[in-house]
Protein backbone atom coordinates (compact mmCIF):
# COMPACT_ATOMS: atom_id res chain seq x y z
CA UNK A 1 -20.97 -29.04 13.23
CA UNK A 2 -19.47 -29.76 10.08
CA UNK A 3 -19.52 -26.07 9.08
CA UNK A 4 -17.88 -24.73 12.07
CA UNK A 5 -14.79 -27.89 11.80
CA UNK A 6 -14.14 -26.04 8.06
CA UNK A 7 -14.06 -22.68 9.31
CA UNK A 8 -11.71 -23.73 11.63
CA UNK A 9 -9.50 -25.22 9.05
CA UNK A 10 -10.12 -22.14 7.06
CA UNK A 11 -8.59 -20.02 10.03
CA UNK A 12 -5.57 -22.46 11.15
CA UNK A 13 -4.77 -22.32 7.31
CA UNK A 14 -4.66 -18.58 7.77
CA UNK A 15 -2.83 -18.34 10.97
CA UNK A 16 -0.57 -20.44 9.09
CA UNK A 17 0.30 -18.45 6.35
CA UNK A 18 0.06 -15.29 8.46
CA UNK A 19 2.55 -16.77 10.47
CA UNK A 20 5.12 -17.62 7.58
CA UNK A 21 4.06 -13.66 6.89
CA UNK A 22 5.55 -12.05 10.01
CA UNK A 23 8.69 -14.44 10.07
CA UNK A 24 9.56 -13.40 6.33
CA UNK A 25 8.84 -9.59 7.66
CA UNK A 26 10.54 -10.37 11.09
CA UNK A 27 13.87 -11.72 8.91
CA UNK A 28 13.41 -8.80 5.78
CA UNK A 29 16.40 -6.91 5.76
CA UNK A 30 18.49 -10.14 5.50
CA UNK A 31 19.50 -10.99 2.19
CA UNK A 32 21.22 -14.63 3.54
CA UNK A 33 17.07 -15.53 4.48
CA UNK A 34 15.45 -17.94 2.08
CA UNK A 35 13.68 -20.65 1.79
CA UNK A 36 15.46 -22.86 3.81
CA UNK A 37 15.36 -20.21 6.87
CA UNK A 38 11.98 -19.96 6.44
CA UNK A 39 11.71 -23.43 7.00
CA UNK A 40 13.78 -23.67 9.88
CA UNK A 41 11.81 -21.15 11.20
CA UNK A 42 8.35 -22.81 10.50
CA UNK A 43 9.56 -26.20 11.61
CA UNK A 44 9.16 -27.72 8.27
CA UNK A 45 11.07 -29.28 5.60
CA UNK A 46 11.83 -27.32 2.46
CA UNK A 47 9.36 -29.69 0.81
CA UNK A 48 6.48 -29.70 3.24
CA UNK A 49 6.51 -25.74 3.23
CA UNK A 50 6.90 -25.44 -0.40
CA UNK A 51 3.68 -27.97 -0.65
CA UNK A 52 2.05 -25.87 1.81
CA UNK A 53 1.95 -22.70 0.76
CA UNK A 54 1.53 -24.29 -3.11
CA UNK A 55 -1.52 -25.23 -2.05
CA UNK A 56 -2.87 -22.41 0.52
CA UNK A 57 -1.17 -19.67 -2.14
CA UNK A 58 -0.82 -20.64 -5.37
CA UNK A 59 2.73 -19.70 -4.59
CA UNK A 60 5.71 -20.89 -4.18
CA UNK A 61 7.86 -20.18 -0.95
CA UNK A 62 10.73 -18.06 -3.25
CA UNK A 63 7.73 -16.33 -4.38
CA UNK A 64 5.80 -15.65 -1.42
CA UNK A 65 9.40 -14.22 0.63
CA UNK A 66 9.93 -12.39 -3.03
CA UNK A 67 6.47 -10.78 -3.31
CA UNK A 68 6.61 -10.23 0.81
CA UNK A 69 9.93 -7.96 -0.27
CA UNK A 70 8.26 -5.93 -3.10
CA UNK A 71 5.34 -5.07 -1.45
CA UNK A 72 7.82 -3.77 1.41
CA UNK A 73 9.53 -1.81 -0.94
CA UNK A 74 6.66 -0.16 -2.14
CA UNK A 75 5.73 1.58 1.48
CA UNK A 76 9.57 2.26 1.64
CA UNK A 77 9.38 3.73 -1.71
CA UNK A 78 6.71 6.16 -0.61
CA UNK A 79 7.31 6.80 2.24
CA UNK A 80 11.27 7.01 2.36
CA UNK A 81 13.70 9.46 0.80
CA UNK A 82 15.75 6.62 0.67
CA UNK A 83 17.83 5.98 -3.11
CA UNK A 84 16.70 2.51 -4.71
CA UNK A 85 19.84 0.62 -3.72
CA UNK A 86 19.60 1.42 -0.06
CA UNK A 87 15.79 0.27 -0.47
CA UNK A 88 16.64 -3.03 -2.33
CA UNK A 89 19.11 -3.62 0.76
CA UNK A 90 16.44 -2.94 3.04
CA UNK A 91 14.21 -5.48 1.96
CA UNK A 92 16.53 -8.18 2.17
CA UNK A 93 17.74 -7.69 -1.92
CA UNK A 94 21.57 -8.33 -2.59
CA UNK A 95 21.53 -6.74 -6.08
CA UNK A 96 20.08 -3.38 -6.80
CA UNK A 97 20.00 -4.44 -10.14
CA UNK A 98 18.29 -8.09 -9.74
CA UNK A 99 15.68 -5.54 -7.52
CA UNK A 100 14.71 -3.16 -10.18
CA UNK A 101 14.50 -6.65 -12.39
CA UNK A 102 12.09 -8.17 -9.86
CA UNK A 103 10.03 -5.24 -9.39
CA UNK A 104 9.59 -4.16 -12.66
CA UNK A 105 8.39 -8.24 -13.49
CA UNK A 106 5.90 -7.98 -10.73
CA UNK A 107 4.44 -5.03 -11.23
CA UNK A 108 5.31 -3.83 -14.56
CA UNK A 109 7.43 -0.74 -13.87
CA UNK A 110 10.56 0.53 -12.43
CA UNK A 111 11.00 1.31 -8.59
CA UNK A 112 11.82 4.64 -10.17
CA UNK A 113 8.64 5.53 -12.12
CA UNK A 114 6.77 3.61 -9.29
CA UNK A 115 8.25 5.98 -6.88
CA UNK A 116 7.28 9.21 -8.73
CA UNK A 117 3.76 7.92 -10.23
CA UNK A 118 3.61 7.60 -5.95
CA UNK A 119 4.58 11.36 -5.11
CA UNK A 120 2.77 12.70 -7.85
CA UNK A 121 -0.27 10.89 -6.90
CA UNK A 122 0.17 12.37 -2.92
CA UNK A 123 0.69 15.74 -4.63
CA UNK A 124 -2.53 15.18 -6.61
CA UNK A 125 -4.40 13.98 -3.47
CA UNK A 126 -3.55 16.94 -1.87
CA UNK A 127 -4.12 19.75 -4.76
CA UNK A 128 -7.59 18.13 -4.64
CA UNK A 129 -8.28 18.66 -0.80
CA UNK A 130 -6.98 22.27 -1.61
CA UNK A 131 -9.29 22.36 -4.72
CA UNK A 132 -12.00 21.30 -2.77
CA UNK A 133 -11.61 23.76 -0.21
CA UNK A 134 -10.82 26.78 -2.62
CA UNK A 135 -14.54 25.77 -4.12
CA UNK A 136 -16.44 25.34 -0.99
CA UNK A 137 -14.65 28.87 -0.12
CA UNK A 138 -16.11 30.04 -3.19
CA UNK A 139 -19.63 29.16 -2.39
CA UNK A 140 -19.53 30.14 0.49
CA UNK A 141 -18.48 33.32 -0.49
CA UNK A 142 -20.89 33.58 -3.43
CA UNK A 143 -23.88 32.78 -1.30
CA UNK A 144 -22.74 35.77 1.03
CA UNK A 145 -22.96 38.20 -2.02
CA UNK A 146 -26.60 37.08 -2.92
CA UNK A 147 -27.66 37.10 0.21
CA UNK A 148 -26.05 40.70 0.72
CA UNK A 149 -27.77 41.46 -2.68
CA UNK A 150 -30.92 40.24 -1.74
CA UNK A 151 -31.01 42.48 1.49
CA UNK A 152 -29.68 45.37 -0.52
CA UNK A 153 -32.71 44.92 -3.01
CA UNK A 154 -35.65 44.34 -0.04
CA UNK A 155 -34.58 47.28 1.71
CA UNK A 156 -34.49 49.19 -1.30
CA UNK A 157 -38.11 48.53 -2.58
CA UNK A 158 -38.91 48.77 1.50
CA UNK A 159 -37.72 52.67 1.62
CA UNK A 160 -39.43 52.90 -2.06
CA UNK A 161 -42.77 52.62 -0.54
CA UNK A 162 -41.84 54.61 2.60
């Protein structure tokens, strides 16, 4: 009985955070949304949130709506022709500038090199699926020729003795 009361916990402490999740994502492109609007939103103090999500993240709320925005970014990144300013805008950054500063703190490199380390690693996924096929095309090919090469040589020793 016990077990199933924690899992319980467990998943209201989820839903929770989930929650917080698709109001930050809900509220994205909105540079004006912070802390305080998320909040609002959750029905909590600024305190009680920040305690919460201290204790069910590690995080604080800045830093949860700021990591919500960068991982946002990233999809746009690779999947947008979009330039990095209208990005940063997108996900609810003021600054272009204070965007490629965030980014590059969290995960070590520009938006710029993120976004081509992201088309060159498409391209690569691709070349390989070609690769792939150019090599099973190969084999099958090769394993034509042998087998025409086999018949060739049976027939050959068959009309020898005939």
């Amino acid at each position: 009985m016990f077990r199933k009361l924690k899992n319980t916990h467990v998943t209201l402490e989820s839903e929770f955070v989930s929650d917080l999740r698709r109001i930050v994502v809900r509220k994205l492109a909105e540079d004006s949304f912070g802390v305080n609007a998320l909040a609002k939103e959750a029905r909590l103090s600024r305190s009680q949130l920040h305690r919460k999500l201290k204790m069910l993240t590690g995080k604080s709320a800045s830093c949860f709506i700021r990591e919500i925005r960068l991982h946002r970014a990233t999809q746009l990144l690779r999947d947008n022709n979009s330039t990095m300013a209208e990005i940063a805008y997108k996900v609810g950054f003021s600054s272009p500038s204070y965007f490629n500063k965030c980014f590059h703190d969290y995960f070590g490199y520009s938006p710029g090199e993120y976004k081509k380390h992201a088309k060159a690693s498409a391209f690569l996924k691709k070349t390989k699926i070609t690769a792939r096929g150019a090599i099973l095309n190969y084999l099958i090919l090769l394993t034509l020729v042998l087998l025409i090469a086999f018949i060739l040589i049976v027939l050959y020793f068959y009309l020898q003795k005939h």
